[in-house]
C-alpha atoms as a PDB file:
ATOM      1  CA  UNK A   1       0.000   0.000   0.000  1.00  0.00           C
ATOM      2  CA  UNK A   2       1.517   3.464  -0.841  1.00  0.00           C
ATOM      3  CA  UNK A   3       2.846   5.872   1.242  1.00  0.00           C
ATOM      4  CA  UNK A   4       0.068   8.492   1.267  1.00  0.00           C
ATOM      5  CA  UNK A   5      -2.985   5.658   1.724  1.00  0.00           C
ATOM      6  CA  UNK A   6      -1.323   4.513   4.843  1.00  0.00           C
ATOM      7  CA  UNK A   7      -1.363   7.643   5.908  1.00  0.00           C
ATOM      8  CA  UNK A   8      -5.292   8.620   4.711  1.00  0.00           C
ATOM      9  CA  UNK A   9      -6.386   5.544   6.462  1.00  0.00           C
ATOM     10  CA  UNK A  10      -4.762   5.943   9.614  1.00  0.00           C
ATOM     11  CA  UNK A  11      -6.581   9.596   9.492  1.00  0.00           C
ATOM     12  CA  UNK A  12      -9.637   7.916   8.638  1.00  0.00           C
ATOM     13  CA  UNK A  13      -9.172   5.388  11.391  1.00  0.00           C
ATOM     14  CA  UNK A  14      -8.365   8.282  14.267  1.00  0.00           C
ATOM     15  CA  UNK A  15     -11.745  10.309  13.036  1.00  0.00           C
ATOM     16  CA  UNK A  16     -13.466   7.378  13.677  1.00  0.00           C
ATOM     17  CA  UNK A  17     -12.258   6.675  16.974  1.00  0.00           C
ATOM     18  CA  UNK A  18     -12.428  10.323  18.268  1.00  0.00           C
ATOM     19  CA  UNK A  19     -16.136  10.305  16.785  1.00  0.00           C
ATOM     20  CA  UNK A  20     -17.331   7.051  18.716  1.00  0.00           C
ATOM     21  CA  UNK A  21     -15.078   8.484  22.183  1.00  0.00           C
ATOM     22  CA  UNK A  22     -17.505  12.234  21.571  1.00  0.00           C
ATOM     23  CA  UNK A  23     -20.774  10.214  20.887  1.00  0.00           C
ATOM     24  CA  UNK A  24     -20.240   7.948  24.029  1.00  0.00           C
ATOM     25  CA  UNK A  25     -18.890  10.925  25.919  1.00  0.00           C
ATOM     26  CA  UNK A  26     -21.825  12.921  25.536  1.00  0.00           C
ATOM     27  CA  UNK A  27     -24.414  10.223  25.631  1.00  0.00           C
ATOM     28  CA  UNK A  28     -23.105   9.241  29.122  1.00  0.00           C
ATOM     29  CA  UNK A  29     -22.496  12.448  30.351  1.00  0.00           C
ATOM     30  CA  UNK A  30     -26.337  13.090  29.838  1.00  0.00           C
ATOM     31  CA  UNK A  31     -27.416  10.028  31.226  1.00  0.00           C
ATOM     32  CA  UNK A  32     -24.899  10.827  34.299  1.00  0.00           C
ATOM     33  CA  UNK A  33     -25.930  14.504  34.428  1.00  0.00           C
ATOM     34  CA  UNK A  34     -29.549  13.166  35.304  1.00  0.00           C
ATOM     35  CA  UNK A  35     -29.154  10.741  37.795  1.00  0.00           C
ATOM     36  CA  UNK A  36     -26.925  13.888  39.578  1.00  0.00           C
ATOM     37  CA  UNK A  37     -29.603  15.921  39.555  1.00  0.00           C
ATOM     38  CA  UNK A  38     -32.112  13.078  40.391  1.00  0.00           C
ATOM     39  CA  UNK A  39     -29.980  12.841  43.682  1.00  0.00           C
ATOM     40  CA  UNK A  40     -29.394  16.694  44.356  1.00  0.00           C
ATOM     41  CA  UNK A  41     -33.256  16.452  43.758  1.00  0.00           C
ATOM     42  CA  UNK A  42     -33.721  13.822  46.160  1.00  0.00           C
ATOM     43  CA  UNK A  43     -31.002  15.685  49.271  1.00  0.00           C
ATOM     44  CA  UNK A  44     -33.278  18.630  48.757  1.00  0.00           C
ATOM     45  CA  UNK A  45     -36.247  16.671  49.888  1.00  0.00           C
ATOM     46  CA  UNK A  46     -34.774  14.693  52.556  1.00  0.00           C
ATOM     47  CA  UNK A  47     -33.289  17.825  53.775  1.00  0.00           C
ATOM     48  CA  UNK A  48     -29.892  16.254  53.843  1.00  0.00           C
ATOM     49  CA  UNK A  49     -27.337  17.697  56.118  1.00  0.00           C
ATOM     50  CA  UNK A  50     -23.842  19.027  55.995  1.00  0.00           C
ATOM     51  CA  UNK A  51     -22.503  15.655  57.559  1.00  0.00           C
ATOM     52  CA  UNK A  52     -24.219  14.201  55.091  1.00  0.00           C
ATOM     53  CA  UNK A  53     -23.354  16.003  52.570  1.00  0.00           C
ATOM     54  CA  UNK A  54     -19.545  15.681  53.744  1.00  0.00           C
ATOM     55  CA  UNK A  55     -19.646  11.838  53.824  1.00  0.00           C
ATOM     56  CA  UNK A  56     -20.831  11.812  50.069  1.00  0.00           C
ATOM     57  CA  UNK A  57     -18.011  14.183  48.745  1.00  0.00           C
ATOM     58  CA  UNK A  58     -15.275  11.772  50.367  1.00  0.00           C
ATOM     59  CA  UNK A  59     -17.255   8.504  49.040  1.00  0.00           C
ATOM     60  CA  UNK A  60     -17.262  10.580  45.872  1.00  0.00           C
ATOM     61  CA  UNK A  61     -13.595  11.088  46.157  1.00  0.00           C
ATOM     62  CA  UNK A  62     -12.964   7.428  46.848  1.00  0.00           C
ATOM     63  CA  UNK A  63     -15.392   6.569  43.665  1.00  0.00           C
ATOM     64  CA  UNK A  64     -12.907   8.591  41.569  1.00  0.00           C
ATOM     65  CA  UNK A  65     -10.318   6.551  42.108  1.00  0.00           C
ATOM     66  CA  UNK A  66     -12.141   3.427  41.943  1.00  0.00           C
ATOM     67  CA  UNK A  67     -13.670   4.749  38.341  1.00  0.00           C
ATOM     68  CA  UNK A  68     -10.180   4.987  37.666  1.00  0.00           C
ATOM     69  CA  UNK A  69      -8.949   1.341  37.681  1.00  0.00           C
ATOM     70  CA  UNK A  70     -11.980   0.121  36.050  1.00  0.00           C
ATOM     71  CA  UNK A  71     -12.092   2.776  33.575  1.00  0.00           C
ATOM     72  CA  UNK A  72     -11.962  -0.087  30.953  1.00  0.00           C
ATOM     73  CA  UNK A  73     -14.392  -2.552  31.948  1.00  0.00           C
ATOM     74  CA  UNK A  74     -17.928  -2.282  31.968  1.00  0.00           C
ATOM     75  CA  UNK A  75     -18.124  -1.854  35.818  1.00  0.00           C
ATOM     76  CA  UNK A  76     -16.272   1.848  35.300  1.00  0.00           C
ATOM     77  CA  UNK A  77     -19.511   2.810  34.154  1.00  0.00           C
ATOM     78  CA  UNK A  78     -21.517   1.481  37.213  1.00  0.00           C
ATOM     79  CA  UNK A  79     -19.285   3.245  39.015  1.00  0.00           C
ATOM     80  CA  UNK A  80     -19.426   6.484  37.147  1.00  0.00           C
ATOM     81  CA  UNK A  81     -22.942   6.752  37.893  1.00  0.00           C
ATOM     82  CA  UNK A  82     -22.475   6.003  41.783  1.00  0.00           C
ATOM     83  CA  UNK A  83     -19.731   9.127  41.634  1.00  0.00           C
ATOM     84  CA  UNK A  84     -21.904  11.415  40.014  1.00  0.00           C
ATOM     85  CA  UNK A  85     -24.337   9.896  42.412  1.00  0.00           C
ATOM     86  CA  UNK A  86     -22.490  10.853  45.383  1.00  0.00           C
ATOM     87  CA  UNK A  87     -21.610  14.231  43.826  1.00  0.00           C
ATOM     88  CA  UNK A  88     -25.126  15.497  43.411  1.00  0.00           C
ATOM     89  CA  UNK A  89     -26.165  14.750  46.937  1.00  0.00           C
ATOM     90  CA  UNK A  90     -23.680  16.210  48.143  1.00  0.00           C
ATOM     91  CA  UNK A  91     -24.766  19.796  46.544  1.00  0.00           C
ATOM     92  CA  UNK A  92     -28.132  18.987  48.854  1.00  0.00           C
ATOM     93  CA  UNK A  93     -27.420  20.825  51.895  1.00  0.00           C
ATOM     94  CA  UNK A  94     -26.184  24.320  49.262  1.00  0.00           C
ATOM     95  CA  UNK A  95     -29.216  23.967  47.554  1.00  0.00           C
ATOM     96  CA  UNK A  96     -31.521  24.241  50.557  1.00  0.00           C
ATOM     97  CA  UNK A  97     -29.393  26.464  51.579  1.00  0.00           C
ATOM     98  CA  UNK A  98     -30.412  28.863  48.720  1.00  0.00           C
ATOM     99  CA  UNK A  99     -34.088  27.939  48.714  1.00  0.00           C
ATOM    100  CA  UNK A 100     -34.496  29.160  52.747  1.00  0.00           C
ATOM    101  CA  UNK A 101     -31.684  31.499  52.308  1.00  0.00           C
ATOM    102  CA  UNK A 102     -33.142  33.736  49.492  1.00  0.00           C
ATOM    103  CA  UNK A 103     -36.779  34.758  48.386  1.00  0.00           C
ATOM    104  CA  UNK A 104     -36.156  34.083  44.979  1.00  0.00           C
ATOM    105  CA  UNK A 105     -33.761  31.031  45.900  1.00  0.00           C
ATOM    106  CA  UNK A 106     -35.820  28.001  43.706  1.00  0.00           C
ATOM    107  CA  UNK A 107     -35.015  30.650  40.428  1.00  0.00           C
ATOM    108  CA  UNK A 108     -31.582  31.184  41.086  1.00  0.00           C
ATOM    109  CA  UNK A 109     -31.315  27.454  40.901  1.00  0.00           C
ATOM    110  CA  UNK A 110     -33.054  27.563  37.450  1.00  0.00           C
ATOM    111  CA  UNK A 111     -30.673  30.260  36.293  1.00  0.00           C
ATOM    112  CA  UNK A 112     -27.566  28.887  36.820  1.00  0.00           C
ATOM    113  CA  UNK A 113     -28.660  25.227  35.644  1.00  0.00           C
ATOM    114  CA  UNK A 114     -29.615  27.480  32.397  1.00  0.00           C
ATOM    115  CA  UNK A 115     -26.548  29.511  32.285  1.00  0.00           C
ATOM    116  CA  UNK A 116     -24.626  25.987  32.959  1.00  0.00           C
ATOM    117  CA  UNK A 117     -26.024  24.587  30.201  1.00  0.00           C
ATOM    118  CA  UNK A 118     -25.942  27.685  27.588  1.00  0.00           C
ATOM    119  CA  UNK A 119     -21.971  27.974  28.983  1.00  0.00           C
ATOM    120  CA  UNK A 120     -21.513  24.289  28.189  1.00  0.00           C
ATOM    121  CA  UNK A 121     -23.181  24.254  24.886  1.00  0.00           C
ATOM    122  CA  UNK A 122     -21.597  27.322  23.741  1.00  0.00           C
ATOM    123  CA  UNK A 123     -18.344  26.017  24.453  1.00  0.00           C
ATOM    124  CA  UNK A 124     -18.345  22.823  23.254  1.00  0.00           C
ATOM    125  CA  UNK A 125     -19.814  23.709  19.725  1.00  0.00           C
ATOM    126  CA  UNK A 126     -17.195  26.732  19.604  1.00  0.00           C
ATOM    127  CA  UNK A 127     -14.375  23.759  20.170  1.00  0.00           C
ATOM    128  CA  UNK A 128     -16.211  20.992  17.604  1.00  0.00           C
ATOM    129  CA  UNK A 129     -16.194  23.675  14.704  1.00  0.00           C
ATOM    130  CA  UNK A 130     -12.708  25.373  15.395  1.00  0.00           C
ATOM    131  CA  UNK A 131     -11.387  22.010  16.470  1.00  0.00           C
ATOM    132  CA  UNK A 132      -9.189  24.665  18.593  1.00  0.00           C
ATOM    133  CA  UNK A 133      -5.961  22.509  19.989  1.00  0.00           C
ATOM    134  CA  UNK A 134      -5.769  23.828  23.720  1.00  0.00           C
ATOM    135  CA  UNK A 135      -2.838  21.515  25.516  1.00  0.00           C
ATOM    136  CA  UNK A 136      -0.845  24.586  26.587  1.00  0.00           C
ATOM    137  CA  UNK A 137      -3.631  26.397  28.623  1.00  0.00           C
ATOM    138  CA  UNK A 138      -2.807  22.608  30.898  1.00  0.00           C
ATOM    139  CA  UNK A 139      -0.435  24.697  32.584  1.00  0.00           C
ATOM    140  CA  UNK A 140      -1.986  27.765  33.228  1.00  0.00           C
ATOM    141  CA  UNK A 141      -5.244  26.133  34.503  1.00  0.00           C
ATOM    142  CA  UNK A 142      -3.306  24.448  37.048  1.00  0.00           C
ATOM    143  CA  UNK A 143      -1.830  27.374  38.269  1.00  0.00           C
ATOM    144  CA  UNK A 144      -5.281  29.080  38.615  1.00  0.00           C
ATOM    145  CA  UNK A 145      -6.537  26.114  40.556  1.00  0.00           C
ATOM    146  CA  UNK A 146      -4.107  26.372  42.724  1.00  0.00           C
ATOM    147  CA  UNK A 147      -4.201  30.220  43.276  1.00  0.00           C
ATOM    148  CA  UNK A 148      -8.196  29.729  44.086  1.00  0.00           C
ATOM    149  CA  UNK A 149      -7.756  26.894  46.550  1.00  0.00           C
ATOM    150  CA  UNK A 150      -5.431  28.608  48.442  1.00  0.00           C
ATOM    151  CA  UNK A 151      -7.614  31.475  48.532  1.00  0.00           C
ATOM    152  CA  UNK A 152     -10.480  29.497  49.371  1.00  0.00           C
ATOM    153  CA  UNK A 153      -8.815  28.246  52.471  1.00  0.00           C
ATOM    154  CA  UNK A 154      -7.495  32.026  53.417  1.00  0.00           C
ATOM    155  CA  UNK A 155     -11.504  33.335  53.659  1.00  0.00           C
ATOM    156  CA  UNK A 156     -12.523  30.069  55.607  1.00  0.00           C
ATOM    157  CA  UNK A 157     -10.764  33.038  58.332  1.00  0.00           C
ATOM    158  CA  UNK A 158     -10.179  35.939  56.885  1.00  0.00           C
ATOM    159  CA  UNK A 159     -14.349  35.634  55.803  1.00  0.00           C
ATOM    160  CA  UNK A 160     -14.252  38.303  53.043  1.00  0.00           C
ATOM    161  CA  UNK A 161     -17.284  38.400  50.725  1.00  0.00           C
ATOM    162  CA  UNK A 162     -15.289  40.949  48.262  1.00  0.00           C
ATOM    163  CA  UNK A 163     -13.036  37.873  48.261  1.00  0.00           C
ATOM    164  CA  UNK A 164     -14.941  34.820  47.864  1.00  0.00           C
ATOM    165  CA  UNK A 165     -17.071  37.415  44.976  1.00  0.00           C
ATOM    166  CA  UNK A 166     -13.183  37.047  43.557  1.00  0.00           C
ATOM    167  CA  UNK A 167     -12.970  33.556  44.124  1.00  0.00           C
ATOM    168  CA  UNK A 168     -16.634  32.354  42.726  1.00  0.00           C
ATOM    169  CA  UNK A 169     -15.483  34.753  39.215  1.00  0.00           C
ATOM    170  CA  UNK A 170     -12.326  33.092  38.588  1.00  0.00           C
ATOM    171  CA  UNK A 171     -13.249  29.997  39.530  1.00  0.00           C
ATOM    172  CA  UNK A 172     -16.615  30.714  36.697  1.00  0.00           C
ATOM    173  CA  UNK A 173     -13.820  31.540  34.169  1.00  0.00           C
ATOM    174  CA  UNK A 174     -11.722  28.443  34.833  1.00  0.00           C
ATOM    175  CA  UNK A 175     -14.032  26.245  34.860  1.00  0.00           C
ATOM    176  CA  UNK A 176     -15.626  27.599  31.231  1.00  0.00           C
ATOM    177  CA  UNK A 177     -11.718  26.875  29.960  1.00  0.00           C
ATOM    178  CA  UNK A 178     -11.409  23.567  31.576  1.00  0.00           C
ATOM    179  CA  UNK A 179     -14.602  22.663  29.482  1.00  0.00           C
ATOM    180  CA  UNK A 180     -12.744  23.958  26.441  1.00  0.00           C
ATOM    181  CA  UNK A 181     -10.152  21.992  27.365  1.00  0.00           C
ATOM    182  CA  UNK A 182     -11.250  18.701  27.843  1.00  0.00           C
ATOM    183  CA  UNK A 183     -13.269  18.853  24.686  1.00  0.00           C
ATOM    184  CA  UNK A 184     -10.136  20.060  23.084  1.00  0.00           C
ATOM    185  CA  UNK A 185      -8.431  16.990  24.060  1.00  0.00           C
ATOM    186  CA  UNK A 186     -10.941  14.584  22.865  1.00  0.00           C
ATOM    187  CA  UNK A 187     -10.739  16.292  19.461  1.00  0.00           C
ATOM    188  CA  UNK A 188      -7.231  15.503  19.154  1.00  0.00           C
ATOM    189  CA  UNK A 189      -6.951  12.136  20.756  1.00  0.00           C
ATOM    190  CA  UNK A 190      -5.354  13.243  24.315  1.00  0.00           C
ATOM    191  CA  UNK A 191      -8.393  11.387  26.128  1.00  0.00           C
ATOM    192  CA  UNK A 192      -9.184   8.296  24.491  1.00  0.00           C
ATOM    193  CA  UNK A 193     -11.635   6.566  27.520  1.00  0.00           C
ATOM    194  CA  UNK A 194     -15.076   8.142  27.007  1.00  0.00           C
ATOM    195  CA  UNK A 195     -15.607   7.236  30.884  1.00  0.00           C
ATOM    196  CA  UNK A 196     -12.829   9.368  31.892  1.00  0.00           C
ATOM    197  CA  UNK A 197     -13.936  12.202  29.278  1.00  0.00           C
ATOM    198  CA  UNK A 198     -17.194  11.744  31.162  1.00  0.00           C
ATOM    199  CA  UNK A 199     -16.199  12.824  34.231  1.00  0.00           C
ATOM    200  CA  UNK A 200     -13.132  15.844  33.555  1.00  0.00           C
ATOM    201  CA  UNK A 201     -16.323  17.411  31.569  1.00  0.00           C
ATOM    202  CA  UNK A 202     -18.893  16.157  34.324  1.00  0.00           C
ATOM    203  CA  UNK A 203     -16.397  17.530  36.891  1.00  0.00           C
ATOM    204  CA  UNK A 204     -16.334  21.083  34.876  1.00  0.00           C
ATOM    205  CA  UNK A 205     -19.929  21.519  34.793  1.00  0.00           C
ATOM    206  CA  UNK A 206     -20.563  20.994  38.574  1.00  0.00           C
ATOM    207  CA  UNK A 207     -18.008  23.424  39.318  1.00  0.00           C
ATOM    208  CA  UNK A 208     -19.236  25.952  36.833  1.00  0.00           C
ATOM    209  CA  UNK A 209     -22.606  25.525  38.018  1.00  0.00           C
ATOM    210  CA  UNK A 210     -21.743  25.879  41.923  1.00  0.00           C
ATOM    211  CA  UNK A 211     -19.853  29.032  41.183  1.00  0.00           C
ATOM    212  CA  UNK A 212     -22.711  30.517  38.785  1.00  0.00           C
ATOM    213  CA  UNK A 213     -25.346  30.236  41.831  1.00  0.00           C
ATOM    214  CA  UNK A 214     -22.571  31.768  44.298  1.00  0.00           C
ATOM    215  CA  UNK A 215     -22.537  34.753  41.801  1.00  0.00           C
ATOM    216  CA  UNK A 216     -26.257  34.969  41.573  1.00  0.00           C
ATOM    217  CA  UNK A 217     -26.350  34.620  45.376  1.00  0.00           C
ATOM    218  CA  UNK A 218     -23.561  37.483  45.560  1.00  0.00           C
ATOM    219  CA  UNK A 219     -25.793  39.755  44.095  1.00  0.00           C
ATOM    220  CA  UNK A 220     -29.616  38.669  45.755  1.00  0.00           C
ATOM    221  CA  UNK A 221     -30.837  40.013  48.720  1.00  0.00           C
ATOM    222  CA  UNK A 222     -31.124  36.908  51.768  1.00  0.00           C
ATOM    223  CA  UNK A 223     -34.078  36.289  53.347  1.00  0.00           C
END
């Protein structure tokens, strides 16, 4: 076989595979993205606690890591669903927080879930036309993680809200280029596991949406 058909159907066969890795990203992030919200749903009406709340993000933590090592059997995606799982309900006690917090709390719910989704959307389509190669922002998103957690743990005493106003924007803008990101490196092949592509983009919008509703709650009046 020439030269230049090797080459064309090695193209042909990466297009295919990054094609099948979106579709089964997307379908399971969906399906995922549900079941979260069926569980934030159901926190809200059991009026779950902090404690709770706590005990799900560490189970969630341990679920990463356990998603992880089975990323390539089917169990990874039984256990994809208990981590998203365990992340909604954890968001239970912030989202009753905002309901008995704030008149208006149920819409401020509704608008960042919308602005979430019109973020997500936006971005993602913006990446799929461009097909935009993003590997060097790695770095810098890093660094801006690590800038905001190490704020975040300075207010825990310093209890600014000019601060955490700071914290909640960047955190918004870093999360919108993580999204970017990971898409970015399904296009071009640097995540090949659609279960681990699930959750880097499911991890993205949960963190975009928290920070959207501390914005809106920034600038509601409280009960």
């Amino acid at each position: 076989m020439p030269l230049n058909e090797t080459t064309l159907s090695q193209r042909e066969a990466s297009l295919l595979s990054t094609h099948s890795v979106l579709r089964n990203t997307y379908l399971l992030l969906s399906l995922t993205l549900l079941f979260s919200a069926a569980a934030a749903g159901y926190a809200v009406m059991t009026q779950a606690g902090f404690g709770s709340s706590i005990v799900a993000f560490i189970l969630s933590f341990i679920l990463l890591f356990v998603t992880t090592s089975l990323r390539n059997s089917a169990w990874g995606i039984l256990s994809v669903f208990a981590f998203t799982g365990c992340m909604g309900y954890s968001l239970g006690p912030m989202l009753n927080a905002f309901i008995r917090g704030y008149s208006n709390g149920g819409q401020l719910i509704l608008t960042a879930l919308g602005g979430t989704g019109i973020t997500f959307f936006i971005s993602s389509l913006y990446v799929l036309t461009t097909k935009k190669e993003l590997s060097h922002w790695g770095k810098f998103l890093i660094i801006g993680m690590v800038i905001c957690l190490v704020a975040l743990l300075a207010n825990i005493f310093l209890k600014m809200p000019a601060m955490q106003l700071a914290i909640s924007t960047l955190l918004t803008l870093i999360s919108t280029m993580l999204i970017l990101y990971d898409t970015s490196r399904i296009i071009h092949n640097g995540e090949r596991n659609y279960i681990m592509a699930t959750i880097s983009l499911y991890i993205d919008i949960q963190m975009l949406f928290q920070n959207l509703l501390m914005l809106l709650g920034s600038f509601n009046n409280r009960n």
